[in-house]
PDB file of N, CA and C in Angstrom:
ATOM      1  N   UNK A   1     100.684  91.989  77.702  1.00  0.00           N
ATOM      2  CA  UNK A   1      99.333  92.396  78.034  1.00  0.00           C
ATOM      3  C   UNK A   1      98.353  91.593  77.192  1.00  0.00           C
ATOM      4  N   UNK A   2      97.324  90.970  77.739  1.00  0.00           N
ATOM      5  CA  UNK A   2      96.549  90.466  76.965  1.00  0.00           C
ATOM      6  C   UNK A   2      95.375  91.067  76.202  1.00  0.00           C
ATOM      7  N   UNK A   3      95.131  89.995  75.260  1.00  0.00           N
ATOM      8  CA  UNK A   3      94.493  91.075  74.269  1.00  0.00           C
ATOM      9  C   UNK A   3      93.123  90.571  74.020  1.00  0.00           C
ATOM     10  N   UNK A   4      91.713  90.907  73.156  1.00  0.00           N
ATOM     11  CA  UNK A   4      90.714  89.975  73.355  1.00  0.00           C
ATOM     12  C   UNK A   4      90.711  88.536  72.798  1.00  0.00           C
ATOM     13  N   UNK A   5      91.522  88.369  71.965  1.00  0.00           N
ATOM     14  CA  UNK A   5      92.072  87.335  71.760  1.00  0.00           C
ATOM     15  C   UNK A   5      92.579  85.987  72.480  1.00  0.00           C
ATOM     16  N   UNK A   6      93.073  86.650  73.663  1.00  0.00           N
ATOM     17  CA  UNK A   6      94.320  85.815  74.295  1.00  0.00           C
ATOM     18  C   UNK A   6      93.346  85.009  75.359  1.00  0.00           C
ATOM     19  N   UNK A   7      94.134  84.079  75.683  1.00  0.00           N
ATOM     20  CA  UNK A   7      92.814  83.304  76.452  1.00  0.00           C
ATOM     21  C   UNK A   7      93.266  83.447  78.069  1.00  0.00           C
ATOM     22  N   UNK A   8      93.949  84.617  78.671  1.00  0.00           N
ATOM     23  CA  UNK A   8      94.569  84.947  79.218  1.00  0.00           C
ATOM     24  C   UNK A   8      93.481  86.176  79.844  1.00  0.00           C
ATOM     25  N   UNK A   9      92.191  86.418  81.296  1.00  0.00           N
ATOM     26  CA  UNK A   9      91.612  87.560  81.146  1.00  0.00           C
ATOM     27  C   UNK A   9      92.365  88.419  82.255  1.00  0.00           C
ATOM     28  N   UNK A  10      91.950  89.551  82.384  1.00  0.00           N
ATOM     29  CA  UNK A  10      92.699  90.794  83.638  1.00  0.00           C
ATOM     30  C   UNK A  10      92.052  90.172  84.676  1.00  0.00           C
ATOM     31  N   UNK A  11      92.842  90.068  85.834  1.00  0.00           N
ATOM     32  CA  UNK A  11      92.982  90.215  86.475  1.00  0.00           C
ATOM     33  C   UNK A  11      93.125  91.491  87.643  1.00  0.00           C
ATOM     34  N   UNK A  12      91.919  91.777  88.269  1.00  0.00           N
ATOM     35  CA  UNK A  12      92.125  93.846  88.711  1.00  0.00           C
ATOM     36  C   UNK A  12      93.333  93.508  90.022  1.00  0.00           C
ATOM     37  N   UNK A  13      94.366  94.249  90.039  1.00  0.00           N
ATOM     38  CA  UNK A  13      94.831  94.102  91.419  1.00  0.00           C
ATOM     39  C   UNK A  13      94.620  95.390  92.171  1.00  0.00           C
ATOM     40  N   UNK A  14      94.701  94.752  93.280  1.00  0.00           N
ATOM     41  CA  UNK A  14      94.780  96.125  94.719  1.00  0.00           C
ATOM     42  C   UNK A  14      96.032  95.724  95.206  1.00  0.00           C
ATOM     43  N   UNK A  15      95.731  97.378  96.157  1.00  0.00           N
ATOM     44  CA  UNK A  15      96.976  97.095  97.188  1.00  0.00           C
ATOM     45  C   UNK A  15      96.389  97.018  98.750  1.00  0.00           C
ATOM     46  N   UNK A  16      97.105  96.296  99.692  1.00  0.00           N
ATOM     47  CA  UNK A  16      96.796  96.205 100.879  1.00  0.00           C
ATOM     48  C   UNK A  16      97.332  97.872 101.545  1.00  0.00           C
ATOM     49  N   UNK A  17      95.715  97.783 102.481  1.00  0.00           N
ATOM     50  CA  UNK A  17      96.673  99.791 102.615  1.00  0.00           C
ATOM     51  C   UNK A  17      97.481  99.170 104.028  1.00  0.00           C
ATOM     52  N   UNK A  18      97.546  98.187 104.614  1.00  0.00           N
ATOM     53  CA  UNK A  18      98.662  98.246 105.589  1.00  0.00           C
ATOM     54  C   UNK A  18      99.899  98.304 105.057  1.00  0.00           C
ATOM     55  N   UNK A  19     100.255  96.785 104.531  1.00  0.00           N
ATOM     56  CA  UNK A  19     101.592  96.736 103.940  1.00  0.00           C
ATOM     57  C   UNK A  19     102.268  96.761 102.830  1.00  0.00           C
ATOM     58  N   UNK A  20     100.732  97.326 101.900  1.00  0.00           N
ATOM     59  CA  UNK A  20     101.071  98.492 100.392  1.00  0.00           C
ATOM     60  C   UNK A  20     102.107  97.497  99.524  1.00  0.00           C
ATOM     61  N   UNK A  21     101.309  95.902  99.399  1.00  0.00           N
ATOM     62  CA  UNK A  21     101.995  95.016  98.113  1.00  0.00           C
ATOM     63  C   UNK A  21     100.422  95.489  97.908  1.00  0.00           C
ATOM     64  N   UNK A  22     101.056  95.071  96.370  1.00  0.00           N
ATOM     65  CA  UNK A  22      99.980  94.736  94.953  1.00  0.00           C
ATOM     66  C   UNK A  22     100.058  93.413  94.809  1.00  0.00           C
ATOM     67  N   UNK A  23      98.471  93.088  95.382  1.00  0.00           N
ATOM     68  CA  UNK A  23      97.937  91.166  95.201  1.00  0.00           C
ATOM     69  C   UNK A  23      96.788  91.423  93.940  1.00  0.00           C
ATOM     70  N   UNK A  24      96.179  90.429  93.385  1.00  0.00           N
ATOM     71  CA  UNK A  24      94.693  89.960  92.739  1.00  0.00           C
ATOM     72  C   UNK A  24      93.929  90.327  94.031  1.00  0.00           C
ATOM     73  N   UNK A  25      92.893  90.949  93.285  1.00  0.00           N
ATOM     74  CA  UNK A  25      91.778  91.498  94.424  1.00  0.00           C
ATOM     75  C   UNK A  25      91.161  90.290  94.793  1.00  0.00           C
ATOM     76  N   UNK A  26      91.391  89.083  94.249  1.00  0.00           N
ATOM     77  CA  UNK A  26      90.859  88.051  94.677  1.00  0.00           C
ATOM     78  C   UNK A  26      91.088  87.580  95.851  1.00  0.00           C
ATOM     79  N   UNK A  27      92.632  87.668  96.096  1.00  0.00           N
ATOM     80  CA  UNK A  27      93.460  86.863  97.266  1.00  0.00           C
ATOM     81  C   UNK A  27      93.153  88.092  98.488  1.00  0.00           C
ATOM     82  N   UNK A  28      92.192  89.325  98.274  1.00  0.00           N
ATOM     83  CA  UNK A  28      92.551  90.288  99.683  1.00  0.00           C
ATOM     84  C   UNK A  28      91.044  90.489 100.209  1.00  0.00           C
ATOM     85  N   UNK A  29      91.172  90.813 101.417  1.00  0.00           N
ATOM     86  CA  UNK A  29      89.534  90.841 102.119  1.00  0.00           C
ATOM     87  C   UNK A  29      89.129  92.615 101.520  1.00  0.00           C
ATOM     88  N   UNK A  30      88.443  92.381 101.248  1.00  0.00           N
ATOM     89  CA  UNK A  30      87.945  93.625 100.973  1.00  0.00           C
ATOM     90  C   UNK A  30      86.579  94.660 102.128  1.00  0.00           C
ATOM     91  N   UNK A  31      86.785  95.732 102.708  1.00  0.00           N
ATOM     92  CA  UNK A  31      85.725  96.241 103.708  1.00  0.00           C
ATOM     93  C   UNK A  31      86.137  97.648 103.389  1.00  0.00           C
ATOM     94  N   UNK A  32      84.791  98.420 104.096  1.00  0.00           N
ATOM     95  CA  UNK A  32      84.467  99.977 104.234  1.00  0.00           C
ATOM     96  C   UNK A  32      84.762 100.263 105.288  1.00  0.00           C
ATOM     97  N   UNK A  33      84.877 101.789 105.203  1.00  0.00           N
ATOM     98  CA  UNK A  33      85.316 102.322 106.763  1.00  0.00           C
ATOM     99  C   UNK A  33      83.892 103.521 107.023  1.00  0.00           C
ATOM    100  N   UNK A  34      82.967 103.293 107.775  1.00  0.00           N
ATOM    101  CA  UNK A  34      82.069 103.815 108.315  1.00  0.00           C
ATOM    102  C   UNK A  34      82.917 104.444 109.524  1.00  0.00           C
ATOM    103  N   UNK A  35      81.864 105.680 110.271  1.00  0.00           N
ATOM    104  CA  UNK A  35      82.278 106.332 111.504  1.00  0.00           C
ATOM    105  C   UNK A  35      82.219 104.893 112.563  1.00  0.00           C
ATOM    106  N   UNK A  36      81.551 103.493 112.734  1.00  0.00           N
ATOM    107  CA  UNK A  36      81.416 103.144 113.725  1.00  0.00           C
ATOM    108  C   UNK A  36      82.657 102.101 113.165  1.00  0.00           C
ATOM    109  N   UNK A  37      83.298 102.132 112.106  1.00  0.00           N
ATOM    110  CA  UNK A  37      84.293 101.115 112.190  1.00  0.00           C
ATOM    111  C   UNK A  37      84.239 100.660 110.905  1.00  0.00           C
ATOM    112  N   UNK A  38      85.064  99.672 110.721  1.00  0.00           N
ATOM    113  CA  UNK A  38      85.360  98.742 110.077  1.00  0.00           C
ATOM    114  C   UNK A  38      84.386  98.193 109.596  1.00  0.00           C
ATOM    115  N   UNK A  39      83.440  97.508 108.244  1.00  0.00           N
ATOM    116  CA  UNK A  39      82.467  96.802 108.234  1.00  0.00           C
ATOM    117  C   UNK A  39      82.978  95.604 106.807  1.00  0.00           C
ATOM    118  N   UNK A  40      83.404  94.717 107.202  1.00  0.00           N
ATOM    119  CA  UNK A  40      83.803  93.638 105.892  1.00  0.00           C
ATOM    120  C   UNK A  40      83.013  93.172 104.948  1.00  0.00           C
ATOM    121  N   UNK A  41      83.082  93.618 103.305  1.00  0.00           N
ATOM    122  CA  UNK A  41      82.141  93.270 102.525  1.00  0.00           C
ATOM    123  C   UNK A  41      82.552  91.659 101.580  1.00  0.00           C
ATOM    124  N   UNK A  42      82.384  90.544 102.304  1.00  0.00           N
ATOM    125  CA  UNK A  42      82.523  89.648 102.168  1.00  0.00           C
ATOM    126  C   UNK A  42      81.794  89.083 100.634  1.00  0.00           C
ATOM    127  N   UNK A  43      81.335  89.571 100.777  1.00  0.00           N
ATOM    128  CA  UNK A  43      80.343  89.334  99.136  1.00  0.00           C
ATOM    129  C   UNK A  43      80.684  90.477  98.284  1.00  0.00           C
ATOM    130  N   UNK A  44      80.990  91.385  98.227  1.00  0.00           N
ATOM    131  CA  UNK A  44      81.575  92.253  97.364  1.00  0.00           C
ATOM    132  C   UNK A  44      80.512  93.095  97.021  1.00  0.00           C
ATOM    133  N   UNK A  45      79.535  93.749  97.823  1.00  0.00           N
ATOM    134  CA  UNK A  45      78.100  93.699  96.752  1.00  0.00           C
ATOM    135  C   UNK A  45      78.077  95.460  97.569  1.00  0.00           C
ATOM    136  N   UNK A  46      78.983  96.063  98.361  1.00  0.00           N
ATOM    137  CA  UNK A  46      78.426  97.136  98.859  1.00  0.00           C
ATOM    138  C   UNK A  46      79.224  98.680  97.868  1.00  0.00           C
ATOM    139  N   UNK A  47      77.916  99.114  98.048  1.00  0.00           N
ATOM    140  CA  UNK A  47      78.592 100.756  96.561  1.00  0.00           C
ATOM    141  C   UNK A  47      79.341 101.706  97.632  1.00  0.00           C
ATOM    142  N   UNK A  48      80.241 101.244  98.358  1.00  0.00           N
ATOM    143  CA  UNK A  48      80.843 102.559  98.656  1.00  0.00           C
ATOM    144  C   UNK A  48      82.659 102.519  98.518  1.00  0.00           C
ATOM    145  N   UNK A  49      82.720 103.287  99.334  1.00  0.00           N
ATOM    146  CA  UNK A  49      84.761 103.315  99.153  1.00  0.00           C
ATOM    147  C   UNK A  49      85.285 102.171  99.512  1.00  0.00           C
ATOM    148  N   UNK A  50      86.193 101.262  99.306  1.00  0.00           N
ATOM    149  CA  UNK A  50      86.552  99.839  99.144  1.00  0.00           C
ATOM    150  C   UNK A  50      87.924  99.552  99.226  1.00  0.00           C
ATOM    151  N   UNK A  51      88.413  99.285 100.457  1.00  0.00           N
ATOM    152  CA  UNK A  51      89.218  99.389 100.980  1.00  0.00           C
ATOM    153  C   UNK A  51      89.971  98.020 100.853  1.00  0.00           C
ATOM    154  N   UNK A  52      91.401  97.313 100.919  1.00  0.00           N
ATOM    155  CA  UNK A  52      91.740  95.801 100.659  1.00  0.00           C
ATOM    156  C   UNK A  52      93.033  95.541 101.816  1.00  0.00           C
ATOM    157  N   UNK A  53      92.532  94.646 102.559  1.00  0.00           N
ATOM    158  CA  UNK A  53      93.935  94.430 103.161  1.00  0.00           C
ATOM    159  C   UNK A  53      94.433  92.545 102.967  1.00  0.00           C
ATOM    160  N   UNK A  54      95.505  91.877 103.316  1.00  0.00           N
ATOM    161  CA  UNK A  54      95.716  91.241 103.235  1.00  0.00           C
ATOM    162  C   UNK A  54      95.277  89.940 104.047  1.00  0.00           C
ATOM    163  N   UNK A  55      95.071  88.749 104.194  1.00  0.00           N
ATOM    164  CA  UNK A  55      95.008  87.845 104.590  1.00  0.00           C
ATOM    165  C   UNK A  55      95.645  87.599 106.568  1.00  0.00           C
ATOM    166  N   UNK A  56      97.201  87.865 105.826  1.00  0.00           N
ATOM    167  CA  UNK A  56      98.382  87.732 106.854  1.00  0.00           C
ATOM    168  C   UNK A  56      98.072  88.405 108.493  1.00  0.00           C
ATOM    169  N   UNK A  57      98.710  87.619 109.219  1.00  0.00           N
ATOM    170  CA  UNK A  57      98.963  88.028 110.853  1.00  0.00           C
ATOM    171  C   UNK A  57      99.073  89.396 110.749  1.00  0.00           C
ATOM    172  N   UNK A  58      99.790  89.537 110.228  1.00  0.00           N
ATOM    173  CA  UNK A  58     100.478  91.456 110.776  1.00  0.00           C
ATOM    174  C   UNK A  58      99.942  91.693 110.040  1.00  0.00           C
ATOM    175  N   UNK A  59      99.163  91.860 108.932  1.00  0.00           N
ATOM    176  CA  UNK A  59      97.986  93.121 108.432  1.00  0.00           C
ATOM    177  C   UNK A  59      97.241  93.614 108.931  1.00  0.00           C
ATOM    178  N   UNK A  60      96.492  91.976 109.854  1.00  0.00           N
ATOM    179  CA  UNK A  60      95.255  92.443 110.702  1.00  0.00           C
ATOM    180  C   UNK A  60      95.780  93.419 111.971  1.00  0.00           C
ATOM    181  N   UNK A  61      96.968  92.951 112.753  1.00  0.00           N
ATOM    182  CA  UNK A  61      97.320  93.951 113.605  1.00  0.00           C
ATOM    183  C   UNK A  61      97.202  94.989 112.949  1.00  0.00           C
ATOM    184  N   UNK A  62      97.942  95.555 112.301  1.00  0.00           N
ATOM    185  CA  UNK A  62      98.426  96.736 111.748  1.00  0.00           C
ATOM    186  C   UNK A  62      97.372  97.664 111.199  1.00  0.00           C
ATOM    187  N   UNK A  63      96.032  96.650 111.286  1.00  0.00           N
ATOM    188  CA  UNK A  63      94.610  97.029 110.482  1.00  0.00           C
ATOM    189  C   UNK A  63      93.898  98.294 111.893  1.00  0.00           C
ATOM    190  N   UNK A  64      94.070  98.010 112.695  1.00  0.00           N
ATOM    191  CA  UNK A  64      93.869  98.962 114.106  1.00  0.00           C
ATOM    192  C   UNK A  64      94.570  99.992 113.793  1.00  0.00           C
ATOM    193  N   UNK A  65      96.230 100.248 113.703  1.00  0.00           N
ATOM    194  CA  UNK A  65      96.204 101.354 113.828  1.00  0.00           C
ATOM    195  C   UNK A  65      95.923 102.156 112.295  1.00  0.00           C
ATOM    196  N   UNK A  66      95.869 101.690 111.134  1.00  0.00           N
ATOM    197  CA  UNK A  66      95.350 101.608 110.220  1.00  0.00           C
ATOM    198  C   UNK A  66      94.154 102.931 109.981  1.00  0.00           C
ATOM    199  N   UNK A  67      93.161 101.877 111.057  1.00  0.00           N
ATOM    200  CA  UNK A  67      91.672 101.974 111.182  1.00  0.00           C
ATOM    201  C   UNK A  67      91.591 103.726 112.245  1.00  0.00           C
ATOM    202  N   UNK A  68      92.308 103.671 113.400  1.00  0.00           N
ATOM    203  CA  UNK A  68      92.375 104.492 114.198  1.00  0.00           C
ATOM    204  C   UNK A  68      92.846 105.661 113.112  1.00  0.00           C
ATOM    205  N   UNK A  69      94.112 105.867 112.494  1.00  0.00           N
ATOM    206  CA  UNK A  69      94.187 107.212 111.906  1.00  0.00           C
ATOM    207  C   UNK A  69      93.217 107.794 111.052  1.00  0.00           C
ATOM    208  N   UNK A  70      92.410 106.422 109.879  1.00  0.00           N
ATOM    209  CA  UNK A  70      91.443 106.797 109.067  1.00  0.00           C
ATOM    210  C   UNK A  70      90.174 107.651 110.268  1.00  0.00           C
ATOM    211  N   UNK A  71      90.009 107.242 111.003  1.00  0.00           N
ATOM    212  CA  UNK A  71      88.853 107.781 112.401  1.00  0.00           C
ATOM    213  C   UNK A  71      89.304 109.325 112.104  1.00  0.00           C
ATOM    214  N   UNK A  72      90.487 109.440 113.132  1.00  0.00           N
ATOM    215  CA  UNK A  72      90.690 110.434 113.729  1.00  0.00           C
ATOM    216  C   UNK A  72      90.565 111.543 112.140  1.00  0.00           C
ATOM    217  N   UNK A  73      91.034 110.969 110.797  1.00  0.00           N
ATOM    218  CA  UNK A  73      91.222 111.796 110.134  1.00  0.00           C
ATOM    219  C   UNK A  73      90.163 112.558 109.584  1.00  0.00           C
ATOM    220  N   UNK A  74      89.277 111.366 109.445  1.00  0.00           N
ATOM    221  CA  UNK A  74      87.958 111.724 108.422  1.00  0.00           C
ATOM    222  C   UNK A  74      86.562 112.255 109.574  1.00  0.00           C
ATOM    223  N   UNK A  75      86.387 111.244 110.905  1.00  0.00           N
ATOM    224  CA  UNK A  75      85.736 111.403 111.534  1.00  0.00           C
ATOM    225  C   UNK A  75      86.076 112.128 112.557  1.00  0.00           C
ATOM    226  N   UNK A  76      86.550 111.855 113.028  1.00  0.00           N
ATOM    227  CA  UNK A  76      87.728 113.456 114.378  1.00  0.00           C
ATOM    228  C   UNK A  76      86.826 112.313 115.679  1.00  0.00           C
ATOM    229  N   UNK A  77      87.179 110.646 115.049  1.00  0.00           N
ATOM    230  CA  UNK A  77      86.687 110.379 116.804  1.00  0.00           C
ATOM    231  C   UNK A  77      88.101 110.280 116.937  1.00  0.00           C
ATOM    232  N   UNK A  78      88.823 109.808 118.054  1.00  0.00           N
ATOM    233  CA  UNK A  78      89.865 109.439 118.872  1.00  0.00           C
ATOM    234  C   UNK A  78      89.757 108.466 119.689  1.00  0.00           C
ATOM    235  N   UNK A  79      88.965 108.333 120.208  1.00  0.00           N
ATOM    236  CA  UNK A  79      88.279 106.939 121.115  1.00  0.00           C
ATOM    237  C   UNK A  79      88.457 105.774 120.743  1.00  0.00           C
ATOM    238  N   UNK A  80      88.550 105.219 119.683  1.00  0.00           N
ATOM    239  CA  UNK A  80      88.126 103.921 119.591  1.00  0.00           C
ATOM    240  C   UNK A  80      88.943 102.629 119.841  1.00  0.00           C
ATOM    241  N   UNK A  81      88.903 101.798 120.175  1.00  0.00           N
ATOM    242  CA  UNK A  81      89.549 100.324 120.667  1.00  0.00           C
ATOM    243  C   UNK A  81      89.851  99.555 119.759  1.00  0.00           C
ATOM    244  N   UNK A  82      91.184  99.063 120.193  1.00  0.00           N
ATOM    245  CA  UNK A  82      91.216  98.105 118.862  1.00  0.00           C
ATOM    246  C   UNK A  82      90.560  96.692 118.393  1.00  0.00           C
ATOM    247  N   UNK A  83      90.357  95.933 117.285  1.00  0.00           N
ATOM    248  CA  UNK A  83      89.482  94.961 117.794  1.00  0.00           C
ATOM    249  C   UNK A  83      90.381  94.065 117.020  1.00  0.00           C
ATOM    250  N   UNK A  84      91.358  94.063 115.768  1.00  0.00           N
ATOM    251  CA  UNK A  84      92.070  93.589 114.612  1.00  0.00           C
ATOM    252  C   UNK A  84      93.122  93.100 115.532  1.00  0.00           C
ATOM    253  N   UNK A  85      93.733  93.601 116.611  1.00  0.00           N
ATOM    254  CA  UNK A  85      95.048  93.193 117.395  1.00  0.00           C
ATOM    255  C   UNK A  85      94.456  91.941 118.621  1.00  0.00           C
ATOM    256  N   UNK A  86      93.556  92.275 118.969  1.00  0.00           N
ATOM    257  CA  UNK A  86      93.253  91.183 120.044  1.00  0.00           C
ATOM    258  C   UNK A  86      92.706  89.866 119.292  1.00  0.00           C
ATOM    259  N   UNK A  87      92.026  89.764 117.711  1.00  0.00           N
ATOM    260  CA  UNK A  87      91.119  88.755 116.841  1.00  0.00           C
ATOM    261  C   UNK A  87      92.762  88.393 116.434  1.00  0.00           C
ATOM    262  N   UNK A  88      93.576  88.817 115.516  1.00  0.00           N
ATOM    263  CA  UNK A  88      94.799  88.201 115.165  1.00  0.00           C
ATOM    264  C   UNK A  88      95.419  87.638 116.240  1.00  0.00           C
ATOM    265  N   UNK A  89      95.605  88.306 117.460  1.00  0.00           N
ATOM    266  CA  UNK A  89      96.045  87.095 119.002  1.00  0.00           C
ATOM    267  C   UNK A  89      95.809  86.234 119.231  1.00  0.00           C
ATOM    268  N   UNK A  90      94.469  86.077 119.132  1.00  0.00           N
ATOM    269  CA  UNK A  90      93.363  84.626 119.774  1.00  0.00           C
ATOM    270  C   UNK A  90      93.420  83.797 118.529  1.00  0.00           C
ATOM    271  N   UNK A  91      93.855  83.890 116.896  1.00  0.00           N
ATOM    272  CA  UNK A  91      94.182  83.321 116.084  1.00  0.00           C
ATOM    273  C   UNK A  91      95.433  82.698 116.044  1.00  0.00           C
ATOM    274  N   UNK A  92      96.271  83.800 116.180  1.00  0.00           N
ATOM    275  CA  UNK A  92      97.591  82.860 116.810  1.00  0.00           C
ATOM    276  C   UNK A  92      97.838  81.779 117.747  1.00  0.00           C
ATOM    277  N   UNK A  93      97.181  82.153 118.676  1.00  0.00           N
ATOM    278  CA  UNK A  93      97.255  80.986 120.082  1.00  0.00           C
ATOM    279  C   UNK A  93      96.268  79.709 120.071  1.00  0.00           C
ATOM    280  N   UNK A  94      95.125  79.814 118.419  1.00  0.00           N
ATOM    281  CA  UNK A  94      94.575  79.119 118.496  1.00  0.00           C
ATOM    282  C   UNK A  94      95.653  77.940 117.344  1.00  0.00           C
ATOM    283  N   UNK A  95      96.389  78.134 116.302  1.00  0.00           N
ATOM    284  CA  UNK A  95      97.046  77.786 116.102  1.00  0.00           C
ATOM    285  C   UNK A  95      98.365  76.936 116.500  1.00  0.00           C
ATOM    286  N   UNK A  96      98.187  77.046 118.015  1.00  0.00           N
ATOM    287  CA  UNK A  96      99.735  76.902 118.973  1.00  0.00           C
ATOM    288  C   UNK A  96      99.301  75.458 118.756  1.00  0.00           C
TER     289      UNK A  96
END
């Protein structure tokens, strides 16, 4: 563990809530979950609950149904569409 000394500083890590590794909060996108969705705080600058997922293909899928239980749990919608599964698709195929 470093100490104030060490020229070595902390590093904060998170975990991705899809696939629940521990990265550097550096390497993960960080966003809030409002009733209308998902909102990505790309600059880091917003005061509320702060959520981290990973980079990778299958996070973003996995970020829908993710996103859908946080809804149904906190907000009691049920409705909503996914938008993380069709944006990771059109990334893939843009890659082909």
């Amino acid at each position: 563990m470093p100490n104030k000394n060490s020229s070595m500083g902390h590093k904060p890590q998170r975990t991705c809530v899809v696939c629940r590794s521990r990265k550097e909060q550096d390497s993960l996108l960080s966003f809030i979950l409002l009733s209308q969705g998902i909102v990505f705080d790309l600059r880091r600058r917003l005061q509320k609950r702060k959520y981290y997922v990973c980079h990778s293909r299958q996070c973003l899928i996995g970020l829908d149904k993710w996103e859908r239980q946080q809804l149904k749990r906190r907000f009691a919608i049920s409705n909503h569409k996914p938008v993380f599964s069709a944006a990771a698709a059109a990334i893939g195929k843009e890659k082909r």
